[in-house]
C-alpha atoms as a PDB file:
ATOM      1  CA  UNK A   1     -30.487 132.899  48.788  1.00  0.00           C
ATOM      2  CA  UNK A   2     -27.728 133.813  50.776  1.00  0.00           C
ATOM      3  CA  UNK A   3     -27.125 136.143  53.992  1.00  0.00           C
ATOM      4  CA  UNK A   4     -23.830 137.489  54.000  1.00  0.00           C
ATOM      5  CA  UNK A   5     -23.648 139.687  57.821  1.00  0.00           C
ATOM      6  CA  UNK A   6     -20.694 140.867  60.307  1.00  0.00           C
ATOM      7  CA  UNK A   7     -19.666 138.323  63.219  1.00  0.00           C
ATOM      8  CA  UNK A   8     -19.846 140.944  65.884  1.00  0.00           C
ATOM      9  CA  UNK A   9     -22.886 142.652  65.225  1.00  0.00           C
ATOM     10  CA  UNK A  10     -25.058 140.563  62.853  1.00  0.00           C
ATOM     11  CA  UNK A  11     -26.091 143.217  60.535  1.00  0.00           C
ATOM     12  CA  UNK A  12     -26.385 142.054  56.880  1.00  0.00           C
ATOM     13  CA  UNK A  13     -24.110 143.329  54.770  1.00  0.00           C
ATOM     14  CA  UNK A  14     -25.435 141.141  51.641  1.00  0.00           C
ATOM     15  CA  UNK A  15     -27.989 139.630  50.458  1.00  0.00           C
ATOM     16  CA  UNK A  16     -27.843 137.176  47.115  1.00  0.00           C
ATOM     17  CA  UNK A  17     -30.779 136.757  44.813  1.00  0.00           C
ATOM     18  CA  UNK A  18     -32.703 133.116  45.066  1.00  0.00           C
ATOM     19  CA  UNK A  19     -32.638 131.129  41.755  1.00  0.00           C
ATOM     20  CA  UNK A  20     -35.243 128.542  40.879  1.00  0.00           C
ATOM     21  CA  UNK A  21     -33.892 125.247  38.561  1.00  0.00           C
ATOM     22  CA  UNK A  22     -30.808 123.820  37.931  1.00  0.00           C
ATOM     23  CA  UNK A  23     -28.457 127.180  39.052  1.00  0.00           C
ATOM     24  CA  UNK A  24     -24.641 126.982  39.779  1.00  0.00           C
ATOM     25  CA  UNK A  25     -24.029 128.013  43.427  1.00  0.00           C
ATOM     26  CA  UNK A  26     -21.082 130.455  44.224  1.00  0.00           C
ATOM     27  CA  UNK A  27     -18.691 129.697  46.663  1.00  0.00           C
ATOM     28  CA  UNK A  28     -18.188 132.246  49.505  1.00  0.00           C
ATOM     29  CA  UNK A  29     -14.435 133.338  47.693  1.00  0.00           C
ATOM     30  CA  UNK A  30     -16.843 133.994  44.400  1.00  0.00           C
ATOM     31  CA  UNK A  31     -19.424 135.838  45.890  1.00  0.00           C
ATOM     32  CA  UNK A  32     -16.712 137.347  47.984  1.00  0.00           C
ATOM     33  CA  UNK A  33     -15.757 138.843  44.275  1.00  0.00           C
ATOM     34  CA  UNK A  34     -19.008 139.452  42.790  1.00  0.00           C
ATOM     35  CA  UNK A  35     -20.283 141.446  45.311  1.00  0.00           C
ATOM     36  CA  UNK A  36     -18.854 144.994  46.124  1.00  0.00           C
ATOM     37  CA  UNK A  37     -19.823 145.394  49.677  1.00  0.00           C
ATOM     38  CA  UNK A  38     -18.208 141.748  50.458  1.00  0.00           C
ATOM     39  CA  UNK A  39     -14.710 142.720  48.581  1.00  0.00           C
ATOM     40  CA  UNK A  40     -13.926 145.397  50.536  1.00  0.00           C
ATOM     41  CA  UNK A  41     -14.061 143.301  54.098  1.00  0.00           C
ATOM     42  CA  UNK A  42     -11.717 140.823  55.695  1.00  0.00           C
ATOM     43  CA  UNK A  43     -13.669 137.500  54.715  1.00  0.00           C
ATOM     44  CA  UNK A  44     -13.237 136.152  58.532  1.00  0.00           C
ATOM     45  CA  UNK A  45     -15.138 139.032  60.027  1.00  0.00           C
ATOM     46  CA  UNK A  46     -18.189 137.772  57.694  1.00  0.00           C
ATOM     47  CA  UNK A  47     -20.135 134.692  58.043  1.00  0.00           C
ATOM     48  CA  UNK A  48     -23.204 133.242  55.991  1.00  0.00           C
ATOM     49  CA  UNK A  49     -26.397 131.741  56.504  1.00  0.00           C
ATOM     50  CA  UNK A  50     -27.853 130.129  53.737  1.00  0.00           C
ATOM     51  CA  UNK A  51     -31.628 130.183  53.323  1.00  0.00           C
ATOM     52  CA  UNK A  52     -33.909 127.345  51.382  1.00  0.00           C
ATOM     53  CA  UNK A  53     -35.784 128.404  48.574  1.00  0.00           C
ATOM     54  CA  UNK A  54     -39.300 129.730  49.448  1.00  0.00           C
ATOM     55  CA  UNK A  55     -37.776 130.338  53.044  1.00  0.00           C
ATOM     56  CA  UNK A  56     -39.463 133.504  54.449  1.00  0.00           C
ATOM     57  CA  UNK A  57     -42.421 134.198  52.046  1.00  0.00           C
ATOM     58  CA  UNK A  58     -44.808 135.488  54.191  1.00  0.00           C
ATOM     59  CA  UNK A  59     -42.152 138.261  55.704  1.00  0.00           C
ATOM     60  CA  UNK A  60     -41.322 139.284  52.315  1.00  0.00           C
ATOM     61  CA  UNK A  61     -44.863 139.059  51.221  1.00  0.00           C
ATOM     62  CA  UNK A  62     -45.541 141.745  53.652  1.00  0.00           C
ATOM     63  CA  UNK A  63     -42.733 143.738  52.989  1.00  0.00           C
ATOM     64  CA  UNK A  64     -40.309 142.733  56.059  1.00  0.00           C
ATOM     65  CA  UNK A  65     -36.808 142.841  55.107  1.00  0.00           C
ATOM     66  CA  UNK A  66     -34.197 140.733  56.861  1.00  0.00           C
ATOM     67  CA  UNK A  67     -31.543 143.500  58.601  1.00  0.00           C
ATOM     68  CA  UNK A  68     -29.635 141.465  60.923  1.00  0.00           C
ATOM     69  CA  UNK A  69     -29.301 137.731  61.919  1.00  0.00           C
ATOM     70  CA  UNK A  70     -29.603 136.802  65.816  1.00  0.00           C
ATOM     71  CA  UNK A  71     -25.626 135.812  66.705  1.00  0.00           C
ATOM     72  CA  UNK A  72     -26.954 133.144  69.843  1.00  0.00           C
ATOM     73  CA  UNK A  73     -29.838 131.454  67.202  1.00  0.00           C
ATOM     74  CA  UNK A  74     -27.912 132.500  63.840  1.00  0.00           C
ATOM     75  CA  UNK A  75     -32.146 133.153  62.582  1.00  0.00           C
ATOM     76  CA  UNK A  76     -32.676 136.434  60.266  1.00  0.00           C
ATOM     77  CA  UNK A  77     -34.384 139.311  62.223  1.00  0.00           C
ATOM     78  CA  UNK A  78     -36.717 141.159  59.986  1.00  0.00           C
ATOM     79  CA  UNK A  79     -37.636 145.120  60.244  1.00  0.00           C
ATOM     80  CA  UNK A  80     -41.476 145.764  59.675  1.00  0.00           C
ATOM     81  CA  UNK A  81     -42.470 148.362  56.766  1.00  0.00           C
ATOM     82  CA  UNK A  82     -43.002 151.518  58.953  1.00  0.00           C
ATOM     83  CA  UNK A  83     -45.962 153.172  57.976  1.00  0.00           C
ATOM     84  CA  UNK A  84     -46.280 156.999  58.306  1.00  0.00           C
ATOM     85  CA  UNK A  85     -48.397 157.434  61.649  1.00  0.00           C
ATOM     86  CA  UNK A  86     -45.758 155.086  63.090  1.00  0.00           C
ATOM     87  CA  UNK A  87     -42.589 154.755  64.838  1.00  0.00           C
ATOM     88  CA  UNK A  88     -40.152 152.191  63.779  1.00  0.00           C
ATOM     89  CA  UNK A  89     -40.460 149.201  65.499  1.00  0.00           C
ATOM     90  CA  UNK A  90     -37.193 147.154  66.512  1.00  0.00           C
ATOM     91  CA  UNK A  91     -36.331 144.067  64.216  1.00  0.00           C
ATOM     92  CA  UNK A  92     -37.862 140.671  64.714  1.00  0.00           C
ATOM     93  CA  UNK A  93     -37.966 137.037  64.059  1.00  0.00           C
ATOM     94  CA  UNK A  94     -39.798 135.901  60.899  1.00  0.00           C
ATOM     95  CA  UNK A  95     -43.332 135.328  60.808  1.00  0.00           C
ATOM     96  CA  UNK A  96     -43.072 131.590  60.425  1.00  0.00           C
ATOM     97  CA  UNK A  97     -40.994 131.466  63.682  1.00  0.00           C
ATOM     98  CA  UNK A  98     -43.272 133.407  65.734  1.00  0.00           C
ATOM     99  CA  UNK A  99     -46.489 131.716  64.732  1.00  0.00           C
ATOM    100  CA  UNK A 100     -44.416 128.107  65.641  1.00  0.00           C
ATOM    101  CA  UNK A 101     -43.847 129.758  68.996  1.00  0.00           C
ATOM    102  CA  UNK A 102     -47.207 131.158  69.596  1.00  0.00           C
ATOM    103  CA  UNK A 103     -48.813 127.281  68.188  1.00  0.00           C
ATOM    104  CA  UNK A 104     -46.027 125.486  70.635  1.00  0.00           C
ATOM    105  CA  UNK A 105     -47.318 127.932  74.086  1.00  0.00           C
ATOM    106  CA  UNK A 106     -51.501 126.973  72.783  1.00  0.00           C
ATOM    107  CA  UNK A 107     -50.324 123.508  72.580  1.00  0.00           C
ATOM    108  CA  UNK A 108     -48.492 123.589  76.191  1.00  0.00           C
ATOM    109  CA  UNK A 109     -51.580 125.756  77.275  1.00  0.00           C
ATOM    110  CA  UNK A 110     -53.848 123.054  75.693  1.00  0.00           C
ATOM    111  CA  UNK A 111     -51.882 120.705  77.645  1.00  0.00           C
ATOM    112  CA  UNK A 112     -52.195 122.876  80.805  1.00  0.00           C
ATOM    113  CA  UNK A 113     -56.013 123.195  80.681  1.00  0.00           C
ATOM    114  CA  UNK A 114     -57.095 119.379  80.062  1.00  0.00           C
ATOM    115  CA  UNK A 115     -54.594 118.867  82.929  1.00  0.00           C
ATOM    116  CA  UNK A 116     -56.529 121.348  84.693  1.00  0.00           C
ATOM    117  CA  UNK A 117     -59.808 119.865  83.700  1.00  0.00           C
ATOM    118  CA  UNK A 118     -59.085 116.454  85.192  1.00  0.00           C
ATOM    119  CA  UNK A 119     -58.198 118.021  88.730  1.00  0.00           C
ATOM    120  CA  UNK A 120     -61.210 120.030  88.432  1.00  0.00           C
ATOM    121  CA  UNK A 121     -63.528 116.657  87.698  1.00  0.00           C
ATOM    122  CA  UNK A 122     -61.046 115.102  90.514  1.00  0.00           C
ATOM    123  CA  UNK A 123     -62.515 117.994  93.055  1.00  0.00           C
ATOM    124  CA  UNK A 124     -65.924 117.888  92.182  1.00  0.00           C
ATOM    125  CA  UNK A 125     -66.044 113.997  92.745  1.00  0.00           C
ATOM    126  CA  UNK A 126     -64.097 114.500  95.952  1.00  0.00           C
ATOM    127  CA  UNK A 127     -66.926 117.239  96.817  1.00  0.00           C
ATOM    128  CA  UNK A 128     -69.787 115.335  96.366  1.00  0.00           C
ATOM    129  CA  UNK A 129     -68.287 112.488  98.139  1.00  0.00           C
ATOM    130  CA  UNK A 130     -67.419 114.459 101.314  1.00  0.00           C
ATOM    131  CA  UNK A 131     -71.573 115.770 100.994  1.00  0.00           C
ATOM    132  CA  UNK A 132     -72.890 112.228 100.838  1.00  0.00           C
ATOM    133  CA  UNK A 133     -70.583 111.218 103.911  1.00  0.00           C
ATOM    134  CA  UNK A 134     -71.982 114.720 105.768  1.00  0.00           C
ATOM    135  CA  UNK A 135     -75.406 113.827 104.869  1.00  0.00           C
ATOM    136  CA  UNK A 136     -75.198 110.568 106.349  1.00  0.00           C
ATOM    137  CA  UNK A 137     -73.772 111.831 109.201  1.00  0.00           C
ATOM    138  CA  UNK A 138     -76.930 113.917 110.032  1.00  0.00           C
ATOM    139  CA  UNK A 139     -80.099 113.302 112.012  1.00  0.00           C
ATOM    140  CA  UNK A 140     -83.000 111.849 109.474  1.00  0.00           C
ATOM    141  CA  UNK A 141     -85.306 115.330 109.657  1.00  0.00           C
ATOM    142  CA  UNK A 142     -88.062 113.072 108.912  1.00  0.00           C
ATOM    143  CA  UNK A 143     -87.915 110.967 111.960  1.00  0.00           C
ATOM    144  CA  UNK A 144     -88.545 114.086 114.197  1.00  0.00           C
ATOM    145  CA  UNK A 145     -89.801 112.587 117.491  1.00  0.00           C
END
């Protein structure tokens, strides 16, 4: 599968069908023919991002549609199915992208929290340290004279 989109805005002009098995792959100058939309535009203001096969499932699964491609990461940016008590909500990354983000910041909190855990042992052993050398600082209250 192929995204076709405009170099100054990002928004997809064309998208090509994925094949499965032994397929021929177009050239840009073929598609550039075979698809309407693409003949009409100067081939320099239109780049291409090619996609693996399988590459986005789960957005397509539920219904997201890629509608522009991010021009800093060159990654699609999908637009959620609206549904009818709801307002459109701006395009996003895929799925798969944001659940990689979301499983790198729990493994950096992860990270964070046994860090955190240490000090916190660190402290209490500190604590209890600073008691016993208090304690043996005070008068024995059982040798009361």
């Amino acid at each position: 599968m192929k995204v076709y989109y405009d170099v100054n805005s990002g928004n997809v002009i064309v998208i090509t069908p994925e094949y499965a098995g032994p397929v021929v792959e177009t050239t840009k100058e073929q598609d550039f023919k075979l698809y309407k939309a693409l003949e009409e535009l100067v081939p320099e203001s239109v780049d291409m991002i090619q996609l693996g096969y399988g590459q986005y499932n789960l957005d397509r699964f539920e219904g997201r549609e890629i509608v522009r491609i991010d021009l800093e990461t060159l990654e699609p940016l999908f637009k959620n199915p609206v549904k009818e008590d709801e307002e459109p909500k701006p395009p996003t990354f895929s799925l798969e992208s944001q659940i990689n983000d979301l499983k790198e910041k729990l493994a950096e909190s992860d990270a964070r929290n046994e860090k955190l855990a240490e000090e916190n042992t660190l402290n209490q052993l500190a604590l209890m340290e600073l008691h016993a050398m208090l304690l043996s600082t005070l008068p024995d209250a059982g040798n009361a004279e």
